[in-house]
N, C-alpha and C. Protein backbone atom coordinates (compact mmCIF):
# COMPACT_ATOMS: atom_id res chain seq x y z
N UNK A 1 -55.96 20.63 -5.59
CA UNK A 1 -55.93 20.09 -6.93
C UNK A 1 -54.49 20.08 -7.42
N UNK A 2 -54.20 19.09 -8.04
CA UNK A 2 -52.86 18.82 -8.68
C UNK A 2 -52.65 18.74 -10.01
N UNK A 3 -52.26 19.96 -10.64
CA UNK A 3 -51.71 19.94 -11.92
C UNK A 3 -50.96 18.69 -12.38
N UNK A 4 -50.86 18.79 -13.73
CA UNK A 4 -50.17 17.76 -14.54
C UNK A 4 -48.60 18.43 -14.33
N UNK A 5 -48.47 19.45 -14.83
CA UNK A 5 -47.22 19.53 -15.10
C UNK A 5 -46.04 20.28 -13.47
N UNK A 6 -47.06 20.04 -12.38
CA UNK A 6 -46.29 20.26 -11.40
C UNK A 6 -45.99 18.49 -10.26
N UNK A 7 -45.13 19.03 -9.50
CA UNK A 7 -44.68 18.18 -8.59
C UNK A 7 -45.27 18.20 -7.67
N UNK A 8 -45.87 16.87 -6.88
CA UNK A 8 -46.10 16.64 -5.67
C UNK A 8 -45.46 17.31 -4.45
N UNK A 9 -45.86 18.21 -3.63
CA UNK A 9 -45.03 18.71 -2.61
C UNK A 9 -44.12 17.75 -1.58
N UNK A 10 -43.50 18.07 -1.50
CA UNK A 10 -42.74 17.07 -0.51
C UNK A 10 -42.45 17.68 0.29
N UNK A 11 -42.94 17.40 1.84
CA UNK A 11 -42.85 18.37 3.16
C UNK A 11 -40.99 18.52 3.66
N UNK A 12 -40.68 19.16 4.21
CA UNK A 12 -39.11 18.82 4.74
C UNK A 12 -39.08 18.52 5.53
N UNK A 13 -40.52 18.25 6.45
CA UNK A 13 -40.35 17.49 7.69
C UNK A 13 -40.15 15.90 7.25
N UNK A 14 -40.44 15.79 5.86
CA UNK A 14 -40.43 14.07 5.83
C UNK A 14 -39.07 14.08 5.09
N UNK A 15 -38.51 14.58 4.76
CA UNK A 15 -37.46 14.02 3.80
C UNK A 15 -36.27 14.68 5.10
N UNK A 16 -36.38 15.74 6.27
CA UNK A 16 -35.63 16.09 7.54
C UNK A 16 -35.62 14.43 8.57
N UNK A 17 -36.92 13.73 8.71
CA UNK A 17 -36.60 12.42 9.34
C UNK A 17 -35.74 11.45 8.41
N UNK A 18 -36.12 11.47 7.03
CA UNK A 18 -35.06 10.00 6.22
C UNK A 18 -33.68 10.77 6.13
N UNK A 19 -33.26 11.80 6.61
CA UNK A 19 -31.32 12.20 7.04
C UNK A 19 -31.62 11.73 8.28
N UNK A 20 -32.37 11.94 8.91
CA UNK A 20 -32.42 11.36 10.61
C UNK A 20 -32.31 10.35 10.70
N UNK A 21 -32.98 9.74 9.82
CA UNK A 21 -33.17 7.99 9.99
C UNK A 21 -31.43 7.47 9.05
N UNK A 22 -31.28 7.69 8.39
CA UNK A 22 -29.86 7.72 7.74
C UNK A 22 -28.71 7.61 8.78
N UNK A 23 -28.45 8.66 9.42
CA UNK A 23 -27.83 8.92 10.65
C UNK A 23 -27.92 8.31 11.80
N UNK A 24 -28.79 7.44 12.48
CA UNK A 24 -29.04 6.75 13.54
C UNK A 24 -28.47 5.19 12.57
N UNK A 25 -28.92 4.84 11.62
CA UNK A 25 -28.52 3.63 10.92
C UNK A 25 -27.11 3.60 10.80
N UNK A 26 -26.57 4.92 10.57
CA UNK A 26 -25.06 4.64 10.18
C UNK A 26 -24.63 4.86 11.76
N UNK A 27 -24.70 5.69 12.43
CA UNK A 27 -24.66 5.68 14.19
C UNK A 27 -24.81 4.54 14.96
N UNK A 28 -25.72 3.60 14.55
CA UNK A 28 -25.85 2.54 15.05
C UNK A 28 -25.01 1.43 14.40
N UNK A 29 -24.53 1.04 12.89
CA UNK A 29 -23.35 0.61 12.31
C UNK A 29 -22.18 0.59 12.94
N UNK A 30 -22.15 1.89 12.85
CA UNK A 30 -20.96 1.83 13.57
C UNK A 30 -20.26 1.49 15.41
N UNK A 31 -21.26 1.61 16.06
CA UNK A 31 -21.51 1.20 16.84
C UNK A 31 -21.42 -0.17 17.21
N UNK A 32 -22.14 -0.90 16.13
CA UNK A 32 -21.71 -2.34 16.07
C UNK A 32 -20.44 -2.73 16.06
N UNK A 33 -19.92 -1.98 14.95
CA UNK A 33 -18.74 -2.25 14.35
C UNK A 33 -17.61 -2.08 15.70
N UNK A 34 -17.79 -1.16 16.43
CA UNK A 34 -16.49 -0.87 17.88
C UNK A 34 -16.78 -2.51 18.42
N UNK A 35 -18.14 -2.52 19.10
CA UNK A 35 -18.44 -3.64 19.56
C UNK A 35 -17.53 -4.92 18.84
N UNK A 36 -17.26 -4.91 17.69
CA UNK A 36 -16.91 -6.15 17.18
C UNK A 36 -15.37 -6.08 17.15
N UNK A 37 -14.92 -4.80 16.84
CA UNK A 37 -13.72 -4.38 16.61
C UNK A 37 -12.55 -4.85 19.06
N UNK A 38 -13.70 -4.54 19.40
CA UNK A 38 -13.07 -4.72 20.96
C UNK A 38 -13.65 -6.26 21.15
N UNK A 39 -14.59 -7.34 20.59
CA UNK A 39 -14.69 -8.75 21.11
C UNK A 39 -13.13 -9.07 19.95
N UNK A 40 -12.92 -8.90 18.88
CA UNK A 40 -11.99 -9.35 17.99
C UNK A 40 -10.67 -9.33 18.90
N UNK A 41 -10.19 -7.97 19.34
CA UNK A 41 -8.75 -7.47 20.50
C UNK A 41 -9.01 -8.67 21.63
N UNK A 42 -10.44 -8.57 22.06
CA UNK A 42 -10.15 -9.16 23.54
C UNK A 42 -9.93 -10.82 23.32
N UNK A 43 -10.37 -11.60 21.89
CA UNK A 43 -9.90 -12.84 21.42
C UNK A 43 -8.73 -12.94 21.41
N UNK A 44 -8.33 -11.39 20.60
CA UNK A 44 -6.69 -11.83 20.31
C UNK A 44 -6.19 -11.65 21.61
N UNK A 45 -6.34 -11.37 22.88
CA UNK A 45 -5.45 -11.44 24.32
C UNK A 45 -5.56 -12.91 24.87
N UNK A 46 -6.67 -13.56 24.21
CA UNK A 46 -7.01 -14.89 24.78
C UNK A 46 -8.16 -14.46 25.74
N UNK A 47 -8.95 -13.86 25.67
CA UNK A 47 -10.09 -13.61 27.01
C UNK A 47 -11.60 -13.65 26.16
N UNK A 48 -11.40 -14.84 25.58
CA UNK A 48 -12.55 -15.71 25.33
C UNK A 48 -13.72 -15.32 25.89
N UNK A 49 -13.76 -15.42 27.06
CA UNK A 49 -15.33 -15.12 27.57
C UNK A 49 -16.00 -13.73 27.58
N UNK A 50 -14.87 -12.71 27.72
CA UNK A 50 -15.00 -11.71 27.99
C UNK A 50 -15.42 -11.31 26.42
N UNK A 51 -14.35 -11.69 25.16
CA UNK A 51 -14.76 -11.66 24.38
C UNK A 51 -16.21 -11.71 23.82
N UNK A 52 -16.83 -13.08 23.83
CA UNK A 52 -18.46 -13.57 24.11
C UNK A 52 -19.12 -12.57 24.57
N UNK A 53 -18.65 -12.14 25.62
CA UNK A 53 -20.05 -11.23 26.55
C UNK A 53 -19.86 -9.77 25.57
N UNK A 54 -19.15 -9.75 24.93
CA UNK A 54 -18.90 -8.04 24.17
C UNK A 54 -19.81 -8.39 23.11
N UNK A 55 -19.94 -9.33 22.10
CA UNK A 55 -20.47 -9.37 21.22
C UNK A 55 -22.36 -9.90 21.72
N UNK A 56 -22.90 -9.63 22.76
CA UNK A 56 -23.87 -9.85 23.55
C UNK A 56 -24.84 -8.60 22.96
């Protein structure tokens, strides 16, 4: 039974996965971001293709 003037419990296993899930999103961001940061370098050498296949 749930009182009026109390709070819904909130487990820490669920609010321990949304920092988890937080962390893989920004882990994976950034991740992108190298990826884009090394097709951008390998344009600027002129290696076009190689470029292409990084951003794959």
């Amino acid at each position: 039974m749930v009182y009026a003037d109390k709070k819904p419990h909130v487990s820490e296993a669920n609010s321990g996965q949304a920092f988890t899930s937080r962390k893989n999103k920004s882990s994976l961001q950034q991740e992108i971001l190298a990826h884009k940061r090394k097709a951008a370098s390998l344009k600027r050498e002129g290696k076009l293709a190689e470029a292409c296949e990084e951003l794959r």
